[in-house]
C-alpha atoms as a PDB file:
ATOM      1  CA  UNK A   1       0.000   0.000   0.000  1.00  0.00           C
ATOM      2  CA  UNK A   2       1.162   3.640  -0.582  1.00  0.00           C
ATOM      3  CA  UNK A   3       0.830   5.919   1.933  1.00  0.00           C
ATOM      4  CA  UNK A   4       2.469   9.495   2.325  1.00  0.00           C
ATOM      5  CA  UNK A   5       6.400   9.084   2.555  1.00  0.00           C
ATOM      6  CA  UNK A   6       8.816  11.246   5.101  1.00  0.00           C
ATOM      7  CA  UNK A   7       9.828  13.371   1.601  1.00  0.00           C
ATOM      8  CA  UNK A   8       5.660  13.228   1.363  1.00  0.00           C
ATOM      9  CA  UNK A   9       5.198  14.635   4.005  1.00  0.00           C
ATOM     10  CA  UNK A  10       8.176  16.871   4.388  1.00  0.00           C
ATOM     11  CA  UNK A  11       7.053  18.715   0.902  1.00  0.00           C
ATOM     12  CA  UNK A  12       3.911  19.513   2.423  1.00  0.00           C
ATOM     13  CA  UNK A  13       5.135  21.111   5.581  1.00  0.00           C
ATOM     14  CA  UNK A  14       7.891  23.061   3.877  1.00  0.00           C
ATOM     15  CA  UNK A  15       5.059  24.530   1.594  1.00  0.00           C
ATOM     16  CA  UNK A  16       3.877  26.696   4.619  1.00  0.00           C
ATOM     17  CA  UNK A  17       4.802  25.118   7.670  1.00  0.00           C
ATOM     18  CA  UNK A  18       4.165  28.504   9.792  1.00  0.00           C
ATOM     19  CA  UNK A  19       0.679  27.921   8.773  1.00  0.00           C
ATOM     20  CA  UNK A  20       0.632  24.502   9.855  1.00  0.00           C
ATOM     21  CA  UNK A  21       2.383  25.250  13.598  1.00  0.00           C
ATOM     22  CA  UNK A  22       0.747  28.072  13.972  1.00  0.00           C
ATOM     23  CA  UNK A  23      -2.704  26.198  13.981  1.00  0.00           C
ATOM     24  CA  UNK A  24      -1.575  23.663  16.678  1.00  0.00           C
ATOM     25  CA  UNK A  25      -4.036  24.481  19.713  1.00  0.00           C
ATOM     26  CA  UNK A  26      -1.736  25.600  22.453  1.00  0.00           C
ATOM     27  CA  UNK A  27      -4.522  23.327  24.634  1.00  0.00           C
ATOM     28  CA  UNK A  28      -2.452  19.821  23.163  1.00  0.00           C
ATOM     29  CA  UNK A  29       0.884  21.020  24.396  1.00  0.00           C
ATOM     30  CA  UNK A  30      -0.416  21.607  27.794  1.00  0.00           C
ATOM     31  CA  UNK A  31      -2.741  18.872  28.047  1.00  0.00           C
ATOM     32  CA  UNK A  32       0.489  16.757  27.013  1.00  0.00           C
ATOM     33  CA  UNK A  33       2.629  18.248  29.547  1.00  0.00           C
ATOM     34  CA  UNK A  34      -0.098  17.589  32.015  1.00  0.00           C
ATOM     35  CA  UNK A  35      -0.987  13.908  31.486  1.00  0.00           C
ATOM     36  CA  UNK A  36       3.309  12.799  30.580  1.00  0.00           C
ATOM     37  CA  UNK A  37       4.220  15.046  34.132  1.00  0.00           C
ATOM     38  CA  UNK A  38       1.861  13.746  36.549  1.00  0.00           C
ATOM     39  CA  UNK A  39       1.860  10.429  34.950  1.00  0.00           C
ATOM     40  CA  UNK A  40       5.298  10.004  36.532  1.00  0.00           C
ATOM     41  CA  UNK A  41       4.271  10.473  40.314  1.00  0.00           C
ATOM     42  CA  UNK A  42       0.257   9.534  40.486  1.00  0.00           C
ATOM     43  CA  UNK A  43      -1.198   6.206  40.818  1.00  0.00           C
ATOM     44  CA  UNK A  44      -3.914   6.330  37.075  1.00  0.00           C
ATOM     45  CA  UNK A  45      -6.793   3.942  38.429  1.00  0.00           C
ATOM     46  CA  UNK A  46      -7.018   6.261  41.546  1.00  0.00           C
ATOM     47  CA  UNK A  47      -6.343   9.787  40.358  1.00  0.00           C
ATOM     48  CA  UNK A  48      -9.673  10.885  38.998  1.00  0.00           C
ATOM     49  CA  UNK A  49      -8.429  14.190  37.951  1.00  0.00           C
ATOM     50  CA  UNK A  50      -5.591  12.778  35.497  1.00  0.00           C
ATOM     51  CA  UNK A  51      -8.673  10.372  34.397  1.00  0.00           C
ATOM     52  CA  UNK A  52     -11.218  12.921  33.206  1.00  0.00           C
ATOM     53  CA  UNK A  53      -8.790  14.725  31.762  1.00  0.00           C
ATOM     54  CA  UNK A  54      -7.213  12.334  29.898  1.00  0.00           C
ATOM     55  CA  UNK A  55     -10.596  10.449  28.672  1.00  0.00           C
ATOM     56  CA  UNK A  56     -11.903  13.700  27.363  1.00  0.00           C
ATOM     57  CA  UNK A  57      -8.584  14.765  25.325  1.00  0.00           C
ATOM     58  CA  UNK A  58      -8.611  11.808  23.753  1.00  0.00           C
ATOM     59  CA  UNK A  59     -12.206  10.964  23.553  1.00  0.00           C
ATOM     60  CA  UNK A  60     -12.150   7.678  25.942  1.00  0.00           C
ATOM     61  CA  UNK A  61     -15.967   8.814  26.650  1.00  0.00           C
ATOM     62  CA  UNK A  62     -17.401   7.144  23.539  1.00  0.00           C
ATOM     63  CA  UNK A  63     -20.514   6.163  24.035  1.00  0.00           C
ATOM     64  CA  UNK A  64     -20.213   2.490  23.019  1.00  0.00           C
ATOM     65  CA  UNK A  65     -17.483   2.188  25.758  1.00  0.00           C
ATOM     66  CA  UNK A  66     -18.507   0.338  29.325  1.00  0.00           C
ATOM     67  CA  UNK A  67     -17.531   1.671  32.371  1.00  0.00           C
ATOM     68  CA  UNK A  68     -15.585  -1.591  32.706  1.00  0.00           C
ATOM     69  CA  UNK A  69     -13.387  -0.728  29.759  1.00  0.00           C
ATOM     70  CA  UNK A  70     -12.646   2.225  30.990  1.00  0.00           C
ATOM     71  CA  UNK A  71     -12.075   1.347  34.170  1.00  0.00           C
ATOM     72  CA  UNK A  72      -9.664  -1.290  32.796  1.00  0.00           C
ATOM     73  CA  UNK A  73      -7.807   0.685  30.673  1.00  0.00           C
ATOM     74  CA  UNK A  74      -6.451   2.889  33.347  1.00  0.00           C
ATOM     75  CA  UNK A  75      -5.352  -0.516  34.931  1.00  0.00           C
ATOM     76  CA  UNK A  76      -3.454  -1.178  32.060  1.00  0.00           C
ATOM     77  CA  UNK A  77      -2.113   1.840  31.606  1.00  0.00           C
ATOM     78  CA  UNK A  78      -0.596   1.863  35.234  1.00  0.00           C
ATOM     79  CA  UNK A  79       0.900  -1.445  34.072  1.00  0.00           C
ATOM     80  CA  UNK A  80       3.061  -0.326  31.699  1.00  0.00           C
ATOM     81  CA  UNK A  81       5.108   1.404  33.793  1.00  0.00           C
ATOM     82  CA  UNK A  82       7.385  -1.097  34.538  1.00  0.00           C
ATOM     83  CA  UNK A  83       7.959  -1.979  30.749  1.00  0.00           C
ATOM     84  CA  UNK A  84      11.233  -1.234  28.900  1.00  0.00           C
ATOM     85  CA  UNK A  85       9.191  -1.976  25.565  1.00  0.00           C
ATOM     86  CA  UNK A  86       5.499  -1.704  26.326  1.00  0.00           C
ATOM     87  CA  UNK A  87       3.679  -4.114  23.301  1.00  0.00           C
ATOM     88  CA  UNK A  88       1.031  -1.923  21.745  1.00  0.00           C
ATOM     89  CA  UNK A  89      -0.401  -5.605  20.041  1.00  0.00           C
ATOM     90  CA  UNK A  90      -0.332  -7.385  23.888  1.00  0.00           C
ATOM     91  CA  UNK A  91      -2.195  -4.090  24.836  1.00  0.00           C
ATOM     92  CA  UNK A  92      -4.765  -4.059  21.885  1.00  0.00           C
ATOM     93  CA  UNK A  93      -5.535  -7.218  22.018  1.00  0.00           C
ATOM     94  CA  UNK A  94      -6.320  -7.067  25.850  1.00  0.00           C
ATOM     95  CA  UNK A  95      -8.858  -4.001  25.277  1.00  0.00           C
ATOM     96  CA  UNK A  96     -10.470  -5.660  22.265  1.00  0.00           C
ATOM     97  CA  UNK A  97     -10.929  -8.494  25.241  1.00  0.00           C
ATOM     98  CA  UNK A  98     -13.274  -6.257  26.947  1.00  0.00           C
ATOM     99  CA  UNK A  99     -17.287  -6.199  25.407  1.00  0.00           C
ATOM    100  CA  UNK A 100     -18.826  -3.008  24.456  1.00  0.00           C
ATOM    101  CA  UNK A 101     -22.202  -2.159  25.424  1.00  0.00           C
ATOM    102  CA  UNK A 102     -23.817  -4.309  22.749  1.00  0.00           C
ATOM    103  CA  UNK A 103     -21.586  -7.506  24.079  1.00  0.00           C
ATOM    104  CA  UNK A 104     -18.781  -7.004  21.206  1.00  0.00           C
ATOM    105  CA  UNK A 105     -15.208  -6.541  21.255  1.00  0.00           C
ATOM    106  CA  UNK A 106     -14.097  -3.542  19.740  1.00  0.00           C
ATOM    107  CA  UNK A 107     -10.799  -2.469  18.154  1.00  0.00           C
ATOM    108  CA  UNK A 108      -9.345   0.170  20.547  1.00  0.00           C
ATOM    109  CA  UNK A 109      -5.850   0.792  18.961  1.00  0.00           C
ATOM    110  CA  UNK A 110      -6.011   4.430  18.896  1.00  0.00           C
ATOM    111  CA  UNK A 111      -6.703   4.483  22.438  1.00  0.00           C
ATOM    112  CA  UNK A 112      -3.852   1.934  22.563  1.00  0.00           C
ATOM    113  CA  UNK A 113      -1.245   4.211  21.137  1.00  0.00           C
ATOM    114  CA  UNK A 114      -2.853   7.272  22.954  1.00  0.00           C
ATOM    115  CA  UNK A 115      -2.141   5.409  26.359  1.00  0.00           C
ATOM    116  CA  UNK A 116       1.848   4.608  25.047  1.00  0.00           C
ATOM    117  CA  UNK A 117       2.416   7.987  23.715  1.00  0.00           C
ATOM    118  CA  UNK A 118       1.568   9.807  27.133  1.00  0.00           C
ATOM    119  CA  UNK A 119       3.845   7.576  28.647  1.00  0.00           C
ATOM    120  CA  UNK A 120       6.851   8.129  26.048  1.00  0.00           C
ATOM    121  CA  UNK A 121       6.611  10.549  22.779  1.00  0.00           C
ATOM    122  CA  UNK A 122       8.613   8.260  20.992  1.00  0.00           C
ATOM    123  CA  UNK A 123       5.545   5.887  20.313  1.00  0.00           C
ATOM    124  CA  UNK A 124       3.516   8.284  18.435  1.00  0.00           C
ATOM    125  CA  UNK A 125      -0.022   8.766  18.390  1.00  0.00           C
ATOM    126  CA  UNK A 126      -2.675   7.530  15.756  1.00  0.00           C
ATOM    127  CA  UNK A 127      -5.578   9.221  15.529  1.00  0.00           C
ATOM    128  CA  UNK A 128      -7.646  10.861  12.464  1.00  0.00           C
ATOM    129  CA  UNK A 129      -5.536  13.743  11.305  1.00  0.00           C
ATOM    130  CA  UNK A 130      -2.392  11.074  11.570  1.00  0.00           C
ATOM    131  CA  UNK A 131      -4.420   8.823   9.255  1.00  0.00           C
ATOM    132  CA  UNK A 132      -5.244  12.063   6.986  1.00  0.00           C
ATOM    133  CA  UNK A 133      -1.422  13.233   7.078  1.00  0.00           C
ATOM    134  CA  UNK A 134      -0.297   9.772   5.949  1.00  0.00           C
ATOM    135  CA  UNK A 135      -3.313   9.325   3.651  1.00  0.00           C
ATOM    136  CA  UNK A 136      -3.903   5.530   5.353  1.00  0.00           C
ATOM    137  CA  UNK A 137      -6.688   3.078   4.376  1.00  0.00           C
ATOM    138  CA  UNK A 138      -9.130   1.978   6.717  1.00  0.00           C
ATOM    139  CA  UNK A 139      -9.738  -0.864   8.676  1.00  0.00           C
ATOM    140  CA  UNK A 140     -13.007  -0.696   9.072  1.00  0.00           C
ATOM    141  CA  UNK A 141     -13.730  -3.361   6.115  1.00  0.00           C
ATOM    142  CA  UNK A 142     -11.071  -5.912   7.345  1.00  0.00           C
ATOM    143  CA  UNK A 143     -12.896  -8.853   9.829  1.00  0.00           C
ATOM    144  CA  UNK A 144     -10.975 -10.496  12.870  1.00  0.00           C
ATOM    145  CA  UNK A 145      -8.387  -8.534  15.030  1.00  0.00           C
ATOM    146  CA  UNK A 146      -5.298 -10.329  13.427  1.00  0.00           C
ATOM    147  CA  UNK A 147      -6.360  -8.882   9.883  1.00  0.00           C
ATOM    148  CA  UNK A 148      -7.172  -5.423  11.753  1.00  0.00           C
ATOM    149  CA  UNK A 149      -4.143  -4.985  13.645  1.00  0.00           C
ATOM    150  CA  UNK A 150      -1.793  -6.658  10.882  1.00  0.00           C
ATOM    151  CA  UNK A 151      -3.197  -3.256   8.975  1.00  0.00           C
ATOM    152  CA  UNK A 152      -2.452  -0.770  11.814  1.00  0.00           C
ATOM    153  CA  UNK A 153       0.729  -2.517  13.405  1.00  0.00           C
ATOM    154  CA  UNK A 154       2.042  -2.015   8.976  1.00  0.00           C
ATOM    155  CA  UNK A 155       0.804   1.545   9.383  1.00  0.00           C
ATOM    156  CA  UNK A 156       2.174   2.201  12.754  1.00  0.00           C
ATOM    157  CA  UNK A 157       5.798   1.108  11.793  1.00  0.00           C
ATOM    158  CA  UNK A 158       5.372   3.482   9.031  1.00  0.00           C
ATOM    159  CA  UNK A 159       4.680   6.226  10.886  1.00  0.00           C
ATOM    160  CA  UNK A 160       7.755   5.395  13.632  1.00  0.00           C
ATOM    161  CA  UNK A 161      10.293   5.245  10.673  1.00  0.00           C
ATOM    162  CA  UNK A 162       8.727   8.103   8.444  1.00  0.00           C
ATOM    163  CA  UNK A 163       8.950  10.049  12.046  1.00  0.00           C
ATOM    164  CA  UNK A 164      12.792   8.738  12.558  1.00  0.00           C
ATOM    165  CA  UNK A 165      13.726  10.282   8.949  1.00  0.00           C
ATOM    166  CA  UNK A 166      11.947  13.581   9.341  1.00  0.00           C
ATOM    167  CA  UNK A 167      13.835  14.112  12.839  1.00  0.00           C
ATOM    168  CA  UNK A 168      17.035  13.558  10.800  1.00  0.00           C
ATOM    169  CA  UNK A 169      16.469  15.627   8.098  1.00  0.00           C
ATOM    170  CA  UNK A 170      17.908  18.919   8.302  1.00  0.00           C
ATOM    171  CA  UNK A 171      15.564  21.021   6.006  1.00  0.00           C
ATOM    172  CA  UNK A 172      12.915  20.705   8.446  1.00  0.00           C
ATOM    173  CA  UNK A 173      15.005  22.421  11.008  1.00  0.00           C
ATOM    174  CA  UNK A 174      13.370  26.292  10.365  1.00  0.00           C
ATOM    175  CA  UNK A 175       9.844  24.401  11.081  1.00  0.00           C
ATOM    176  CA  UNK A 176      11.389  23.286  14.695  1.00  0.00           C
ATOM    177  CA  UNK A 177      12.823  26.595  15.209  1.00  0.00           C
ATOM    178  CA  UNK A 178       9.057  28.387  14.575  1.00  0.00           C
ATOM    179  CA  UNK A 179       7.212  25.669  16.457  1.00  0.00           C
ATOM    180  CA  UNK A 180       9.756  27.245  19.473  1.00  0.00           C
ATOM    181  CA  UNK A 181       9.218  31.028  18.764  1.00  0.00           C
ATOM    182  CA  UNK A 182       5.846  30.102  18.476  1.00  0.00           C
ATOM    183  CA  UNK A 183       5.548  27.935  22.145  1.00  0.00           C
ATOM    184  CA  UNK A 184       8.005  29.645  24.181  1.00  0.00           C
ATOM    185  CA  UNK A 185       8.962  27.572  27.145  1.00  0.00           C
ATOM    186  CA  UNK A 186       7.896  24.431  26.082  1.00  0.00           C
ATOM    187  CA  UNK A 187      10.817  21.993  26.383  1.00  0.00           C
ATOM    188  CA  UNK A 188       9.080  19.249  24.936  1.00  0.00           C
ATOM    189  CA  UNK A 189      11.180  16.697  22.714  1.00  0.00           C
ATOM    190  CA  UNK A 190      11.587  16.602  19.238  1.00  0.00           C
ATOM    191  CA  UNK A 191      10.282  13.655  18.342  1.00  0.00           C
ATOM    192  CA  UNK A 192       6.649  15.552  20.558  1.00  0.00           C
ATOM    193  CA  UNK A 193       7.174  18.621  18.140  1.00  0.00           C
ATOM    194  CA  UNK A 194       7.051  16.474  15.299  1.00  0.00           C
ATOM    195  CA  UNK A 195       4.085  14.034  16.079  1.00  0.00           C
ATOM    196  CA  UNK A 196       2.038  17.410  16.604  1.00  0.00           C
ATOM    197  CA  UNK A 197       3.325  18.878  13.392  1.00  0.00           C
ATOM    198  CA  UNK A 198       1.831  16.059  11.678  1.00  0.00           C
ATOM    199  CA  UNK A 199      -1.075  15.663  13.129  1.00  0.00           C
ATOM    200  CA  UNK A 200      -1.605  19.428  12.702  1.00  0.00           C
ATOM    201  CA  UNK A 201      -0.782  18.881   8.920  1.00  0.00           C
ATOM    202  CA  UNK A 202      -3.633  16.342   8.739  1.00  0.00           C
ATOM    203  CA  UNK A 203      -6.188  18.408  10.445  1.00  0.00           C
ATOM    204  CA  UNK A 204      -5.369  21.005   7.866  1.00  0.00           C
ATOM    205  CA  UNK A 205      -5.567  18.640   4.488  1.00  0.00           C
ATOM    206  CA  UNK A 206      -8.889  17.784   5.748  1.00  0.00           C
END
């Protein structure tokens, strides 16, 4: 399958990438800061706070999700903390475990790599203006969870090495050095910048 490549997506940044930074909601940076920060020193299936925040930033309040999933999720986020290598599969496969209102799995990978990426930046995220950005097919026609997440692990790796090429690439250096003028005191690694670059880039092409 082809989907957007790092000179892709490079090409469409350069063509006016103050446009694109300067359209990032100053809301993700601090809702980022918020949920990597205290994710450090809280305990997630107690801290309501860093719950409510994080299920409405990243839309864990679907409807179709039980309170049990929910409730389980946080679980499983504290859980990772004591991974090296957290596996987003092991993780997606243990959501899609839990029923949805109607009694059915579901296939939570964006929630999945939501929950890695606020513990490290360097997974990235996955959400609809990644899939825009990239230009990735759907899922939604594929049956099974190994045919599903065959599709979005493929994808996922894409993004990780498309992200490791950009963050090499000099010419995109003037886009880094806006994305600080424009969010002054932000210390927030590259590899953060980048993700919400992209995204950002997405939202836009939409």
């Amino acid at each position: 399958m082809k989907y957007r490549t790092a000179n892709d997506l490079k090409d469409l940044i350069l063509e006016d990438y103050e446009k694109v930074v300067n359209r990032i909601p100053l809301e993700k940076l601090d809702v980022y800061v918020y949920l990597h920060t205290v994710f450090q020193d809280t305990y997630v299936p107690d801290d309501t706070l860093y719950q409510f925040i994080f299920r409405h930033f990243f839309r864990l309040d679907n409807p179709s999700l039980t309170k049990e999933f929910e409730t389980y999720y946080f679980k499983l986020m504290e859980e990772q903390r004591g991974y090296e290598r957290p596996n987003i599969v092991h993780i997606t496969k243990s959501l899609y475990e839990v029923k949805n209102h109607k009694g059915n799995p579901t296939m939570q990978f964006p929630l999945a790599a939501s929950m890695l990426h606020t513990i490290n930046p360097s997974f990235p995220t996955y959400d609809s203006d990644i899939v825009k950005a990239f230009d990735y097919s759907s899922t939604y026609h594929l049956s099974g969870f190994d045919k599903k997440m065959k599709r979005y692990i493929g994808q996922y790796q894409h993004t990780f090495r498309t992200y490791e090429e950009l963050l090499e690439d000099e010419a995109l250096e003037p886009v880094f050095a806006h994305f600080d003028e424009r969010f002054p005191g932000y210390e927030l690694p590259k590899v953060k910048k980048l993700d919400l670059i992209v995204a950002q880039l997405g939202n836009n092409l939409q």
